[in-house]
Protein backbone atom coordinates (compact mmCIF):
# COMPACT_ATOMS: atom_id res chain seq x y z
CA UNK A 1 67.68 123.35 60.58
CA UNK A 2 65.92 126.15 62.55
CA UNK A 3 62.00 126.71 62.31
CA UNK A 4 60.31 130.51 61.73
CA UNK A 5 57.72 130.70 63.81
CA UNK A 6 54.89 133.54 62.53
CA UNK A 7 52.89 134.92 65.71
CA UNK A 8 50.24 137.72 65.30
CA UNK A 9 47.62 138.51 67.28
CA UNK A 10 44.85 138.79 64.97
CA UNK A 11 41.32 140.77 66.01
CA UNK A 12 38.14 138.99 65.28
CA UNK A 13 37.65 140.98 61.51
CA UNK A 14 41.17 139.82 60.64
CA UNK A 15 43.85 142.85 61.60
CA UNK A 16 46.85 143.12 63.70
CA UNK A 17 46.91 146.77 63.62
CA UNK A 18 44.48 149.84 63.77
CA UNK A 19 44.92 152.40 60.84
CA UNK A 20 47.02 154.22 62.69
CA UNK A 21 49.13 151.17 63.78
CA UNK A 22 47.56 151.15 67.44
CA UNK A 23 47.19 148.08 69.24
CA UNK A 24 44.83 149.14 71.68
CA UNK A 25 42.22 146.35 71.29
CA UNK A 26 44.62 143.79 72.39
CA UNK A 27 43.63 142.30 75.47
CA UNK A 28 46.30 139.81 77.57
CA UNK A 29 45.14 136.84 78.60
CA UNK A 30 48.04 134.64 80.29
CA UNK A 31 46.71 131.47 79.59
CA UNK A 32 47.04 132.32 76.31
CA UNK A 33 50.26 133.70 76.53
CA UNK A 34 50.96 130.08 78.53
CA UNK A 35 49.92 127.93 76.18
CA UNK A 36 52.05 129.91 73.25
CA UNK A 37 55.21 129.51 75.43
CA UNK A 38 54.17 125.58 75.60
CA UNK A 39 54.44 125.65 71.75
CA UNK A 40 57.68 127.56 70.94
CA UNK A 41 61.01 127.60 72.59
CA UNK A 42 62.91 130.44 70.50
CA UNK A 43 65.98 132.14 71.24
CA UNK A 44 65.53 135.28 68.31
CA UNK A 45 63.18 136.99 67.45
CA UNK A 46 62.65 138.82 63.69
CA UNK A 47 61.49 142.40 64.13
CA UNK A 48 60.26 145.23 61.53
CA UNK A 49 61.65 149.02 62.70
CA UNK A 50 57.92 149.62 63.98
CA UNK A 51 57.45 146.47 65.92
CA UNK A 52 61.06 146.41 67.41
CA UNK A 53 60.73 150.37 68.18
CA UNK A 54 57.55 149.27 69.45
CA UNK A 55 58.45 146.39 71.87
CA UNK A 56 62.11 147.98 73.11
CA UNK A 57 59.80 150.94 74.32
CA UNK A 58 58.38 148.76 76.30
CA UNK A 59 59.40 145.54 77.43
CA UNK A 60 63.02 146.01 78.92
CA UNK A 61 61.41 148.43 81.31
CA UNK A 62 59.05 145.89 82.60
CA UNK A 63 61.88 143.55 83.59
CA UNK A 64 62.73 146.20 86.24
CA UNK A 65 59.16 147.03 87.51
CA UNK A 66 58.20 145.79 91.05
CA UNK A 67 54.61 146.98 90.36
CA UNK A 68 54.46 144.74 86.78
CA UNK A 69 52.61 141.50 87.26
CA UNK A 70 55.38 138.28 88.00
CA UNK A 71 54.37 137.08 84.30
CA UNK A 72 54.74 139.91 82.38
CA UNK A 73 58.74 140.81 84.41
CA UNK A 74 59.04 136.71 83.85
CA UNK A 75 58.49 137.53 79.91
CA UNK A 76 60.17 141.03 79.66
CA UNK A 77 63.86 139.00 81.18
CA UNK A 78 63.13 136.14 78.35
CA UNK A 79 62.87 139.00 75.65
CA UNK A 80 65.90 141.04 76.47
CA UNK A 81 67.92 137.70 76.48
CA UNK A 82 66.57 136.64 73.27
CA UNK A 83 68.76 137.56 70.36
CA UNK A 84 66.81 140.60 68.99
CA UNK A 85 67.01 140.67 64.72
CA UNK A 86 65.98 143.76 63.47
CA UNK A 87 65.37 144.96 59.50
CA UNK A 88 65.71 148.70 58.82
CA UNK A 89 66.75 151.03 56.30
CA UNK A 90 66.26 153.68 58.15
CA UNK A 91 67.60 152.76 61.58
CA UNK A 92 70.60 153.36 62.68
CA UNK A 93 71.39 151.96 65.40
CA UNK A 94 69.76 149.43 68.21
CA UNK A 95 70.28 149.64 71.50
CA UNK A 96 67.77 147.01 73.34
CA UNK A 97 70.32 144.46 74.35
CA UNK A 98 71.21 141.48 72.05
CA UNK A 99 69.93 143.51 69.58
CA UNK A 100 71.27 143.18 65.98
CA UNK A 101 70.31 145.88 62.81
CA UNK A 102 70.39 144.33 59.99
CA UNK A 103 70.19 146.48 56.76
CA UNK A 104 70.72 143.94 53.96
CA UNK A 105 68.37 141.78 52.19
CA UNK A 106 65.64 140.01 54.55
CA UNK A 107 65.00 136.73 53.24
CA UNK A 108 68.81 135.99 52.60
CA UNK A 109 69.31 136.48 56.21
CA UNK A 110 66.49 134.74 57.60
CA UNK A 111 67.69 131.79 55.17
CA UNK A 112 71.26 131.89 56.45
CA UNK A 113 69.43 131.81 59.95
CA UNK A 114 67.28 128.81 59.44
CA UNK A 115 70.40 127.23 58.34
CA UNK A 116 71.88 127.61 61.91
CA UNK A 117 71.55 124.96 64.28
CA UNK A 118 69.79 125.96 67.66
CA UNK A 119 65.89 126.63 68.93
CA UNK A 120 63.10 128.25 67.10
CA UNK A 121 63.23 131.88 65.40
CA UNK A 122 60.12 133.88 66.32
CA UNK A 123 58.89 136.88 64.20
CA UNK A 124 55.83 138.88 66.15
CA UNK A 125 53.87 141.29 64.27
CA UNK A 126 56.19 143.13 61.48
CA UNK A 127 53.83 142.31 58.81
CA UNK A 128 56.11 143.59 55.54
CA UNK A 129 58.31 141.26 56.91
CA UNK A 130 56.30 138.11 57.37
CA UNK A 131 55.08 138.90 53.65
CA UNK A 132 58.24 138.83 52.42
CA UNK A 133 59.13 135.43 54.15
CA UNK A 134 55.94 134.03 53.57
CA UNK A 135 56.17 134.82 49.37
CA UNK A 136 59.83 132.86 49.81
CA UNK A 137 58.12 129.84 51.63
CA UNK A 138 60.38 131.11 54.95
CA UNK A 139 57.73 130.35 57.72
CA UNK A 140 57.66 126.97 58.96
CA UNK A 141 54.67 127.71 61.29
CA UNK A 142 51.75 130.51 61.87
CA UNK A 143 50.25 130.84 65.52
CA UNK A 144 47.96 133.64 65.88
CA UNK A 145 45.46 134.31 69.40
C-alpha cells in the first residue's frame, strides 16, 4: 500500500497562503529542500486547480533555463516526470505533462491510489484537498518547513 505524504510550507503564525493566495514570504533554502527529498521518494503528486495552475506556470519552464540554479532545473525534470493528479470542477483540461484531471470524487481516488503498489504520493499545498483527506484519515504523513 502507497503512503500520502502532506507537505506545506507553513509561515511562522501558521499559514501557507497570504489573503490573496500569494506566496511571496516563502524563502528557498536547499538544505531544506535536501533534507525533504531524503524523506520522500514519490512518483505523483495530488494537486488543487490553484496549486497545479500555480506550479505548471512555473516549474516546467525551469527545466529548460540555463540561467536557473542546477537544483532548482534538477527539481523542475523530477516534477514534470512525476505523475501530476489534479482535482477540478472547473478545469478542463491539463496540459503539464503526465498530467491527469480528475473531476470525480477526491477521496475515492486517492483511496484507489493508496491501494496501488509503487512509491510515495505527495500532495503540496492544495489545502481543500488535504482537508478533505485528512477528515477521511487519507494522510499517512505531514512534513511542513
Amino acid at each position: 500500500m502507497r503512503k500520502v505524504i502532506m507537505f506545506n510550507r507553513i509561515s511562522i503564525d501558521g499559514f501557507f497562503a497570504g489573503l490573496n493566495g500569494e506566496i511571496d514570504w516563502f524563502v528557498n533554502d536547499t538544505e531544506v529542500d535536501k533534507a525533504l527529498h531524503e524523506m520522500m521518494q514519490p512518483d505523483t503528486i495530488l494537486f488543487g486547480k490553484v496549486t497545479y495552475q500555480m506550479f505548471e506556470s512555473f516549474w516546467p519552464h525551469v527545466a529548460t533555463d540555463p540561467n536557473a540554479p542546477q537544483e532548482a532545473r534538477i527539481l523542475a525534470n523530477e516534477l514534470n516526470q512525476m505523475t501530476k493528479v489534479v482535482f477540478s470542477k472547473t478545469l478542463k483540461e491539463v496540459t503539464w505533462e503526465n498530467s491527469k484531471l480528475v473531476k470525480g470524487d477526491v477521496t475515492n481516488e486517492v483511496s484507489r491510489l493508496k491501494q496501488g503498489e509503487g512509491p510515495d504520493i505527495v500532495i503540496f499545498g492544495s489545502g481543500t484537498i488535504v482537508q478533505q483527506l485528512a477528515d477521511e484519515g487519507l494522510i499517512d504523513e505531514y512534513l511542513s518547513a
